[in-house]
PDB file of N, CA and C in Angstrom:
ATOM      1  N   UNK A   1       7.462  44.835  67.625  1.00  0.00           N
ATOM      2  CA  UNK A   1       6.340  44.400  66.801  1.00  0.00           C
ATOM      3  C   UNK A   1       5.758  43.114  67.366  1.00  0.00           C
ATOM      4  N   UNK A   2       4.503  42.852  67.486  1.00  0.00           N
ATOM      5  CA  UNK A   2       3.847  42.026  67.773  1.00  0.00           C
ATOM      6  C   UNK A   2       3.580  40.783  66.880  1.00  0.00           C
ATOM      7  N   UNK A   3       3.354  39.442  67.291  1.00  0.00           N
ATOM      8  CA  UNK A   3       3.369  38.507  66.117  1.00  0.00           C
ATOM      9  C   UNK A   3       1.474  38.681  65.894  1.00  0.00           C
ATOM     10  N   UNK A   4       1.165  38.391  64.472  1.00  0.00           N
ATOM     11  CA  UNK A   4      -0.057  38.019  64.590  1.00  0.00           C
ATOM     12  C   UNK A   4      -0.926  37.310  65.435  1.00  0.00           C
ATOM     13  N   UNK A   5      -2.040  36.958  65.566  1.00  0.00           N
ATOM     14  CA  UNK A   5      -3.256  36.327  66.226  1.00  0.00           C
ATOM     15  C   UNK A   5      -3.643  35.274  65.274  1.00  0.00           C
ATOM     16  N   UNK A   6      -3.771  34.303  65.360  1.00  0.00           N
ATOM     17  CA  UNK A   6      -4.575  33.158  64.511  1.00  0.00           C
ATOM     18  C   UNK A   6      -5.947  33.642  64.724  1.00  0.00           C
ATOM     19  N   UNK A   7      -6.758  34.285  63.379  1.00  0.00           N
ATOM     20  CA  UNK A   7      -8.010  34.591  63.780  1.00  0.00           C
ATOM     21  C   UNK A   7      -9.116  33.673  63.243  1.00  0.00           C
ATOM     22  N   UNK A   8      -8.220  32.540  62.540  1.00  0.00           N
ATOM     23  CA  UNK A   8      -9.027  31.135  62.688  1.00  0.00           C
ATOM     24  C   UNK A   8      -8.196  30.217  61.743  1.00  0.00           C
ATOM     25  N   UNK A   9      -8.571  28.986  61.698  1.00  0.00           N
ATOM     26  CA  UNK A   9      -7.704  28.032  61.339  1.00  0.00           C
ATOM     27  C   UNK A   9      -8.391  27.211  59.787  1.00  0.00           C
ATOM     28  N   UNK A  10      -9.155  28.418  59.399  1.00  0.00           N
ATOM     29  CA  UNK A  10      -9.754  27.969  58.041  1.00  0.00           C
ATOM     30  C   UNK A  10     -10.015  29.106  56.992  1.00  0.00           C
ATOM     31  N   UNK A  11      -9.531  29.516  55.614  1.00  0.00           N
ATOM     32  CA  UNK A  11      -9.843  30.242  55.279  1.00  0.00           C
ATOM     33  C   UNK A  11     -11.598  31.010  55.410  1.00  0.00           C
ATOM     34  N   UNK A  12     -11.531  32.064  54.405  1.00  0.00           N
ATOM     35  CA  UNK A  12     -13.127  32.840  54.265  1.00  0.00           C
ATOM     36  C   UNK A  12     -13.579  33.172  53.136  1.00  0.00           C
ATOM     37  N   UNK A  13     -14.471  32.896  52.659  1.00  0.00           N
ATOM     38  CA  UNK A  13     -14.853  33.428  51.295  1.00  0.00           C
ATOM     39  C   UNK A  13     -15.426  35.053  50.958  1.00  0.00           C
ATOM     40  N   UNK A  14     -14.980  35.406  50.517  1.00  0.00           N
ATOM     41  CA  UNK A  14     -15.280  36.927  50.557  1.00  0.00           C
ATOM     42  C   UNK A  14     -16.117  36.729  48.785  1.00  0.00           C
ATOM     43  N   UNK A  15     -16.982  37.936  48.696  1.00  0.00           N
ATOM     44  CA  UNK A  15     -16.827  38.374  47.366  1.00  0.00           C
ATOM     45  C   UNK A  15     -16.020  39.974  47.029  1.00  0.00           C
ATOM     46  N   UNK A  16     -15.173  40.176  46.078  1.00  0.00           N
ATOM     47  CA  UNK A  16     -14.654  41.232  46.013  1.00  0.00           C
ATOM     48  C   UNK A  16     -14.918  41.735  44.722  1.00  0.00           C
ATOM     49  N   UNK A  17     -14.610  43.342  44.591  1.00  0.00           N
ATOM     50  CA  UNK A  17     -14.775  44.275  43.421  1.00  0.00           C
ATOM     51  C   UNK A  17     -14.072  44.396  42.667  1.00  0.00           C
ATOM     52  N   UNK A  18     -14.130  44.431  41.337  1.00  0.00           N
ATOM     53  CA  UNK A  18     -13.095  44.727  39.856  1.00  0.00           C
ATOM     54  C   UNK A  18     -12.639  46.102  40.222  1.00  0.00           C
ATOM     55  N   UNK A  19     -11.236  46.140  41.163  1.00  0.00           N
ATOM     56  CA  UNK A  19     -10.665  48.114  41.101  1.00  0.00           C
ATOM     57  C   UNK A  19     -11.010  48.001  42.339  1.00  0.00           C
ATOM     58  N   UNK A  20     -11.942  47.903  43.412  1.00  0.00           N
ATOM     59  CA  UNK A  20     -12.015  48.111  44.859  1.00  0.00           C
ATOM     60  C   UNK A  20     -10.926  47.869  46.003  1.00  0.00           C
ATOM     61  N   UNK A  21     -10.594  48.569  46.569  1.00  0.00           N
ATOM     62  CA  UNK A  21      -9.683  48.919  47.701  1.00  0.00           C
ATOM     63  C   UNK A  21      -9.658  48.486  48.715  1.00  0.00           C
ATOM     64  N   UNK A  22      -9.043  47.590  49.103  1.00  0.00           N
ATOM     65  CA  UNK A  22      -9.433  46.863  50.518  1.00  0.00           C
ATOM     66  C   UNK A  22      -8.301  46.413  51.716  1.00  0.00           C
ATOM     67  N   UNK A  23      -8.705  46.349  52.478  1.00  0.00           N
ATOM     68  CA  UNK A  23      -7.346  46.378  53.871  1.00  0.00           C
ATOM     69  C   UNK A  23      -7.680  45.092  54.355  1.00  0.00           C
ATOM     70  N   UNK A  24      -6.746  44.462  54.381  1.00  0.00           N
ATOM     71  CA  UNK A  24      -6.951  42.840  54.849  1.00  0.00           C
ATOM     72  C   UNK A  24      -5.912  42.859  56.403  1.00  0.00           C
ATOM     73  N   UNK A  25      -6.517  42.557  57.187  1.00  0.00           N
ATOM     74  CA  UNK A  25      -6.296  42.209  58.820  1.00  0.00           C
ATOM     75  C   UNK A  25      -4.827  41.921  58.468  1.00  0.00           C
ATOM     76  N   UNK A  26      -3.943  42.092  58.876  1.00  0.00           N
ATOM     77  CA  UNK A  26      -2.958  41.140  59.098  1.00  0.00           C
ATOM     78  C   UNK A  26      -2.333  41.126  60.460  1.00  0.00           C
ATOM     79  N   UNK A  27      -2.934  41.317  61.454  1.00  0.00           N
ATOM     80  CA  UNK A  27      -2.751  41.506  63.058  1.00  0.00           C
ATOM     81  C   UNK A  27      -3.659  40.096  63.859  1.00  0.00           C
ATOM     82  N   UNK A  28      -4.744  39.628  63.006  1.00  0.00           N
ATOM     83  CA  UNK A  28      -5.717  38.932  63.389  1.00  0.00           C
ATOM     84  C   UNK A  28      -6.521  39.807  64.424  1.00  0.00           C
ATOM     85  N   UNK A  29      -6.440  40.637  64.826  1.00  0.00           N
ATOM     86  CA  UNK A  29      -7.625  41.510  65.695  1.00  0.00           C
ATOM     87  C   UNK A  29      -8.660  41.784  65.808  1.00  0.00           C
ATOM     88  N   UNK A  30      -8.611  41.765  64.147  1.00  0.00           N
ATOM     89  CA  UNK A  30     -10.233  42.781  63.759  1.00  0.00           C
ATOM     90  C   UNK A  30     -11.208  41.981  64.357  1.00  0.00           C
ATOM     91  N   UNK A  31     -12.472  42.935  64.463  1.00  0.00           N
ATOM     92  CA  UNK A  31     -13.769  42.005  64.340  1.00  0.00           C
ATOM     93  C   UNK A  31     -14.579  42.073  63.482  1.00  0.00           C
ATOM     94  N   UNK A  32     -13.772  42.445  62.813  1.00  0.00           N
ATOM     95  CA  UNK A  32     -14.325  42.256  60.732  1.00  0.00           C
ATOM     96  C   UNK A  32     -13.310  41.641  60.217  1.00  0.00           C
ATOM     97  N   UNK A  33     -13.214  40.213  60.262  1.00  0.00           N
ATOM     98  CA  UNK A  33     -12.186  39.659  59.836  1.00  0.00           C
ATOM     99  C   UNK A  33     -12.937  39.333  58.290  1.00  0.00           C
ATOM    100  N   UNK A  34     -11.981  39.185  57.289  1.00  0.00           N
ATOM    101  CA  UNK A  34     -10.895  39.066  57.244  1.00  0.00           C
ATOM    102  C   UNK A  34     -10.064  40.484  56.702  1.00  0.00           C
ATOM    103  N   UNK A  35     -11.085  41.844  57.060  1.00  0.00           N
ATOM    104  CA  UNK A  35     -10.385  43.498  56.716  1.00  0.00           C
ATOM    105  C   UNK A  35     -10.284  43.874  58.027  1.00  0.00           C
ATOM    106  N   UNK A  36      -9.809  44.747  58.105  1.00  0.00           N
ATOM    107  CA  UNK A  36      -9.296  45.631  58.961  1.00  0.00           C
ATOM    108  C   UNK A  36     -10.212  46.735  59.958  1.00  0.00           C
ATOM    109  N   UNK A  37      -9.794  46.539  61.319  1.00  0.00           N
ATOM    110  CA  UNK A  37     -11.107  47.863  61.683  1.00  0.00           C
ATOM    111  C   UNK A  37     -10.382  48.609  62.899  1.00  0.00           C
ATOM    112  N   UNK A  38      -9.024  48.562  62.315  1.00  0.00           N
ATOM    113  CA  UNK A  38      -8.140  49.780  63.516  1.00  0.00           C
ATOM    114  C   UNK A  38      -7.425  48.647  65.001  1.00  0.00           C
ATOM    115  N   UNK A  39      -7.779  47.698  64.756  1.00  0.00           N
ATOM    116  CA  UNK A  39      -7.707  47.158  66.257  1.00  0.00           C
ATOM    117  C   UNK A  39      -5.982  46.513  66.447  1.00  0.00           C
ATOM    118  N   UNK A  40      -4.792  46.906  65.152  1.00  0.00           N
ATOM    119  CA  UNK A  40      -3.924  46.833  64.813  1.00  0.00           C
ATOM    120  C   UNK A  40      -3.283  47.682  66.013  1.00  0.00           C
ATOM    121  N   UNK A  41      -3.451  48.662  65.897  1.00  0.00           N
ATOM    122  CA  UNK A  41      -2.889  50.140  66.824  1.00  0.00           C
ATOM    123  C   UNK A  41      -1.949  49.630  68.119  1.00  0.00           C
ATOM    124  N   UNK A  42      -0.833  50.187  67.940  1.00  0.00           N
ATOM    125  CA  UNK A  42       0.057  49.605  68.881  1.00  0.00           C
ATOM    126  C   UNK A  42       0.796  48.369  68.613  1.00  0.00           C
ATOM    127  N   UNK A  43       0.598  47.680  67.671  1.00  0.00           N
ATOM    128  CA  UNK A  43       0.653  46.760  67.605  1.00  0.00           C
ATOM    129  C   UNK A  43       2.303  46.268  67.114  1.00  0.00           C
ATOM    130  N   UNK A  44       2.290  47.714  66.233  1.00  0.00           N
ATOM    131  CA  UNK A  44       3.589  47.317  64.929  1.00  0.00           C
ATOM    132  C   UNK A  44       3.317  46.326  63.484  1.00  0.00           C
ATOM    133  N   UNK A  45       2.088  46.120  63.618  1.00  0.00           N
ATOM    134  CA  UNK A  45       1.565  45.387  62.343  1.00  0.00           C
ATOM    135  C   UNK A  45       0.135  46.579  61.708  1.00  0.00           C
ATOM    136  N   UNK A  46       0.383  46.306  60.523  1.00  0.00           N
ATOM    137  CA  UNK A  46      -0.078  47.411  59.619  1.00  0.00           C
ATOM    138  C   UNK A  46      -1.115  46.430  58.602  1.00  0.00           C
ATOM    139  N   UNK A  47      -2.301  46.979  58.183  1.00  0.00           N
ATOM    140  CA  UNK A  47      -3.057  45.657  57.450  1.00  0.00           C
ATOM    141  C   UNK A  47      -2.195  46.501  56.035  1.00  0.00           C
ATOM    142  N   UNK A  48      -2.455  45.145  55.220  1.00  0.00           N
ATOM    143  CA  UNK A  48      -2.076  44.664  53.897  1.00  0.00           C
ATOM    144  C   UNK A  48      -3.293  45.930  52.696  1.00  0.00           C
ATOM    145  N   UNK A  49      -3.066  46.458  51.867  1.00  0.00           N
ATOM    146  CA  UNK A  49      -3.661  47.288  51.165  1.00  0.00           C
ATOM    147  C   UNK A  49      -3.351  46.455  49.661  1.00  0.00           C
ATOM    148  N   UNK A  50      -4.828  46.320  49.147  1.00  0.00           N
ATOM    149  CA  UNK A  50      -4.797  45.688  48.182  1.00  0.00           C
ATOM    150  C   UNK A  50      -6.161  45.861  47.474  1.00  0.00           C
ATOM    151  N   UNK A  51      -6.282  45.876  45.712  1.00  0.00           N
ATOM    152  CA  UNK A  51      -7.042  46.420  45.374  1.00  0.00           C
ATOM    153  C   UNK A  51      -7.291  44.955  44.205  1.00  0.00           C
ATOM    154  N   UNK A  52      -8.320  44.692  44.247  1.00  0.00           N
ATOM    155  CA  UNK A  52      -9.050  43.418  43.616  1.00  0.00           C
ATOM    156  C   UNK A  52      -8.771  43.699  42.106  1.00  0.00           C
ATOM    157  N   UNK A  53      -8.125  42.701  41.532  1.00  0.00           N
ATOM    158  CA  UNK A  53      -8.237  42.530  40.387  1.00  0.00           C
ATOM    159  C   UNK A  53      -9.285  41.949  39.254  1.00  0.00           C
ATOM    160  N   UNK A  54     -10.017  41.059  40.487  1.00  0.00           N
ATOM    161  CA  UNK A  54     -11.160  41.105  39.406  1.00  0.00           C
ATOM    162  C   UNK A  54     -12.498  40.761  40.504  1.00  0.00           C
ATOM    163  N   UNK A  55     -13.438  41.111  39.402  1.00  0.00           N
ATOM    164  CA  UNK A  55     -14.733  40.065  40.812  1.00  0.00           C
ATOM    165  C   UNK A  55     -15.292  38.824  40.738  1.00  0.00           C
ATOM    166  N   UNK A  56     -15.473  38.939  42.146  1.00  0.00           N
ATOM    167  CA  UNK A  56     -15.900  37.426  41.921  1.00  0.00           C
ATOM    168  C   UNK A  56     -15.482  36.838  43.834  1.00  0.00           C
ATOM    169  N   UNK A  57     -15.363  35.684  43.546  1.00  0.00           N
ATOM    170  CA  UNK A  57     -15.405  35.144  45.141  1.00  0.00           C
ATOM    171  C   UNK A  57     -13.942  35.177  45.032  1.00  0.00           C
ATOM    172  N   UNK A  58     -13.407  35.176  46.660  1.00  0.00           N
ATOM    173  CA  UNK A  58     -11.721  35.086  46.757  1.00  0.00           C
ATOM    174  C   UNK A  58     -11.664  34.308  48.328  1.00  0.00           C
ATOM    175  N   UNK A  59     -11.054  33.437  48.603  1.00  0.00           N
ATOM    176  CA  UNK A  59     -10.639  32.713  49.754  1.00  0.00           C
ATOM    177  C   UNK A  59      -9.512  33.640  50.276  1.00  0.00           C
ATOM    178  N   UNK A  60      -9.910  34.430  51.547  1.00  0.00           N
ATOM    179  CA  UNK A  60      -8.520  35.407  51.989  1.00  0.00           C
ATOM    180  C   UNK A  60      -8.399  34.348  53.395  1.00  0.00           C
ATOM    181  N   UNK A  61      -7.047  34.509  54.190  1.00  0.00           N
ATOM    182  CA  UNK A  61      -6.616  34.348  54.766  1.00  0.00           C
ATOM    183  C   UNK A  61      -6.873  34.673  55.938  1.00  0.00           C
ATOM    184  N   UNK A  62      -7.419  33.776  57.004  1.00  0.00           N
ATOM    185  CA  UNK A  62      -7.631  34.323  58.251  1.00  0.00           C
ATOM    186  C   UNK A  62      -6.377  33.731  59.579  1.00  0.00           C
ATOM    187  N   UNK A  63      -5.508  32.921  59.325  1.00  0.00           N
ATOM    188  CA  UNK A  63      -4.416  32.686  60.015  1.00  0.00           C
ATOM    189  C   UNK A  63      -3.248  33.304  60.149  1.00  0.00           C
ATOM    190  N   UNK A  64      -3.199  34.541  59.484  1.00  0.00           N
ATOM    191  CA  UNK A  64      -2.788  35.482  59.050  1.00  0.00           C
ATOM    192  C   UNK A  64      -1.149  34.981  59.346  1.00  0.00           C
ATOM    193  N   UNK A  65      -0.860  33.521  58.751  1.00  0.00           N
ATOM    194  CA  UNK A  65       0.629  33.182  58.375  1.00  0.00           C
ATOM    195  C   UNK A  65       0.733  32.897  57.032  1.00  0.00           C
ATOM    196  N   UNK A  66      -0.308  33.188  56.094  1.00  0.00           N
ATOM    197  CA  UNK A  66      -0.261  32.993  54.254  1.00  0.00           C
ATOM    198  C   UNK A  66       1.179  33.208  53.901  1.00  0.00           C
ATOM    199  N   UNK A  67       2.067  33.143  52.792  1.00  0.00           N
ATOM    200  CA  UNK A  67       3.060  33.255  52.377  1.00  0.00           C
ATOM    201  C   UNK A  67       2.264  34.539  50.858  1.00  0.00           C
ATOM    202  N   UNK A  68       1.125  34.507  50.819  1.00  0.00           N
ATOM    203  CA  UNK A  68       0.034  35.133  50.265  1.00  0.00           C
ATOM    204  C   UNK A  68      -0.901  36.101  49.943  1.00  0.00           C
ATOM    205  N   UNK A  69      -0.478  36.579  51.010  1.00  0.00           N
ATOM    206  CA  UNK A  69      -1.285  37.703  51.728  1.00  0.00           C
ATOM    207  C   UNK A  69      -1.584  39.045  50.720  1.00  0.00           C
ATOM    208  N   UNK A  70      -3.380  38.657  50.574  1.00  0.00           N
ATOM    209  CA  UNK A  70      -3.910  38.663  51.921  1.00  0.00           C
ATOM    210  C   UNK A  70      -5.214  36.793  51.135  1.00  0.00           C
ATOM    211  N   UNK A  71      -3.975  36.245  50.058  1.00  0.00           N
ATOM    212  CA  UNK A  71      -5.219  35.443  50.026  1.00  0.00           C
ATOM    213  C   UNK A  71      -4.477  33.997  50.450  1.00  0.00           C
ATOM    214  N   UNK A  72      -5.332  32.801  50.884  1.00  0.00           N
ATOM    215  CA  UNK A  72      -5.028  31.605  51.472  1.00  0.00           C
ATOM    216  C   UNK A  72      -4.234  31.044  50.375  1.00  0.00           C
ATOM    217  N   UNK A  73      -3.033  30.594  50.557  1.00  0.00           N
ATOM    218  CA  UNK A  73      -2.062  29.301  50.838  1.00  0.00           C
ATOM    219  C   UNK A  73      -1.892  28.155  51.326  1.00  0.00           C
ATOM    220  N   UNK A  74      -2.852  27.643  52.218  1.00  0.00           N
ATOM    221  CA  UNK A  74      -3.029  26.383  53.209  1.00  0.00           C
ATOM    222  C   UNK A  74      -2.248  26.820  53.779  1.00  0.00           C
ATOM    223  N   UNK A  75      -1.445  27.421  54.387  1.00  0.00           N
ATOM    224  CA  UNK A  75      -0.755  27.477  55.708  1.00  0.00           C
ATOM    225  C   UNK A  75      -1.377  27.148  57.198  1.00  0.00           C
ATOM    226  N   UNK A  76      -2.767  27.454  57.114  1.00  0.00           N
ATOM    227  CA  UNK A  76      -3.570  27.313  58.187  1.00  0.00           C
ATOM    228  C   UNK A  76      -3.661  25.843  58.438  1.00  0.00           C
ATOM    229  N   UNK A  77      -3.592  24.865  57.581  1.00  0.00           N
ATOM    230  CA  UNK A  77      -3.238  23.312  57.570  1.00  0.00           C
ATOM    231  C   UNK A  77      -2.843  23.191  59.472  1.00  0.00           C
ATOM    232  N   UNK A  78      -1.700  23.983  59.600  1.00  0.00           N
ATOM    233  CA  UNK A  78      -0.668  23.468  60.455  1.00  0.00           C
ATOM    234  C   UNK A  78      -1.409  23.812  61.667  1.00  0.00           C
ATOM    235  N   UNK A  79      -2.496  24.659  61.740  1.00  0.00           N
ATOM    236  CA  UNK A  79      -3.051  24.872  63.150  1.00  0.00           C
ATOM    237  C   UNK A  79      -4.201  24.631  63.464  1.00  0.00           C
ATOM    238  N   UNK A  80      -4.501  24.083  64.958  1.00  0.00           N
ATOM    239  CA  UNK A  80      -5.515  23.473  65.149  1.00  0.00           C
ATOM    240  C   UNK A  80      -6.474  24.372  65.976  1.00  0.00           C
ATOM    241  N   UNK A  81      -7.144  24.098  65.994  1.00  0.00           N
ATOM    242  CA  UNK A  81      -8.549  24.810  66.813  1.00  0.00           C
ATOM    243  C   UNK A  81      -7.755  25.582  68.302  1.00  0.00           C
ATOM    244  N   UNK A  82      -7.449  24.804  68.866  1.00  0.00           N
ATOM    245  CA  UNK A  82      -6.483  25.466  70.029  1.00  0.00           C
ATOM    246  C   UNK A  82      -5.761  26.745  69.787  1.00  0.00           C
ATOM    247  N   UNK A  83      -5.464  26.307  68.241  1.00  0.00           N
ATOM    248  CA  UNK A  83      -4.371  27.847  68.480  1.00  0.00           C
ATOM    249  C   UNK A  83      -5.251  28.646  68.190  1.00  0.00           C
ATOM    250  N   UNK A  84      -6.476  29.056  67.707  1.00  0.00           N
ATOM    251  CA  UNK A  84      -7.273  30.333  67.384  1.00  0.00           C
ATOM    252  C   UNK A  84      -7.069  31.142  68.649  1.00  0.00           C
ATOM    253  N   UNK A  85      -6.983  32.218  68.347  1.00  0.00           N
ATOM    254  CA  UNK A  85      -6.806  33.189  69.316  1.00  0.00           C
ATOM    255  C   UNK A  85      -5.454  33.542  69.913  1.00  0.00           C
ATOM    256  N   UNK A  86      -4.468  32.790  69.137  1.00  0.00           N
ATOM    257  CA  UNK A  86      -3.268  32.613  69.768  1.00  0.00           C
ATOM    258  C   UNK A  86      -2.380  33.268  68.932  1.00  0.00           C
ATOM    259  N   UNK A  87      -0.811  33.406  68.896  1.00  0.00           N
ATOM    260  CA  UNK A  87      -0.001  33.911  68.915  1.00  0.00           C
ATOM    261  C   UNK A  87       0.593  32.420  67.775  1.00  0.00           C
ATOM    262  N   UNK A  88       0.272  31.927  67.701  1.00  0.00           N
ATOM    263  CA  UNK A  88       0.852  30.022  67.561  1.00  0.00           C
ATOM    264  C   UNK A  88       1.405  30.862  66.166  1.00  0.00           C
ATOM    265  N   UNK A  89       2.586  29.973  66.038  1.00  0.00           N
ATOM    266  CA  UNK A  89       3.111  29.765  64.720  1.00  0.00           C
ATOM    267  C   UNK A  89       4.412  29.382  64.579  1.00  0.00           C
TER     268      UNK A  89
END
């Protein structure tokens, strides 16, 4: 299994749906961050399946080290611009 990608070092604001179904990156790959768009494959990391409890705006996780997942924790605190794109953690 592969470790994640830091696919940035600051959360994202999404808006999400009351009941809607959604796949949150947890590979850092995508290029629909912060969901999923297959680019996992091979990887041994599987995105996160999760269905919104309510609507409205949600800060998800793009450092994909949350304790949270798939929404922000500050964990991303710990990494700096350098590590985007990286393996860092």
């Amino acid at each position: 299994m592969s470790d994640p990608i830091v696919a940035d070092n600051k959360p994202i604001k999404v808006e999400l749906t009351e009941g809607e179904k959604y796949a949150f990156c947890a590979c850092g790959r995508s290029d629909n961050q912060p969901f999923c768009d297959g680019s996992h494959a091979g990887t041994g990391i599987t995105p996160k399946m999760f269905t919104a409890k309510e609507s409205g705006n949600a800060f998800l996780c793009r450092c994909k080290h949350t304790g949270n997942a798939p929404y922000c924790d500050g964990t991303h605190k710990k990494f700096g611009a350098e590590d985007v794109g990286t393996t860092a953690g």
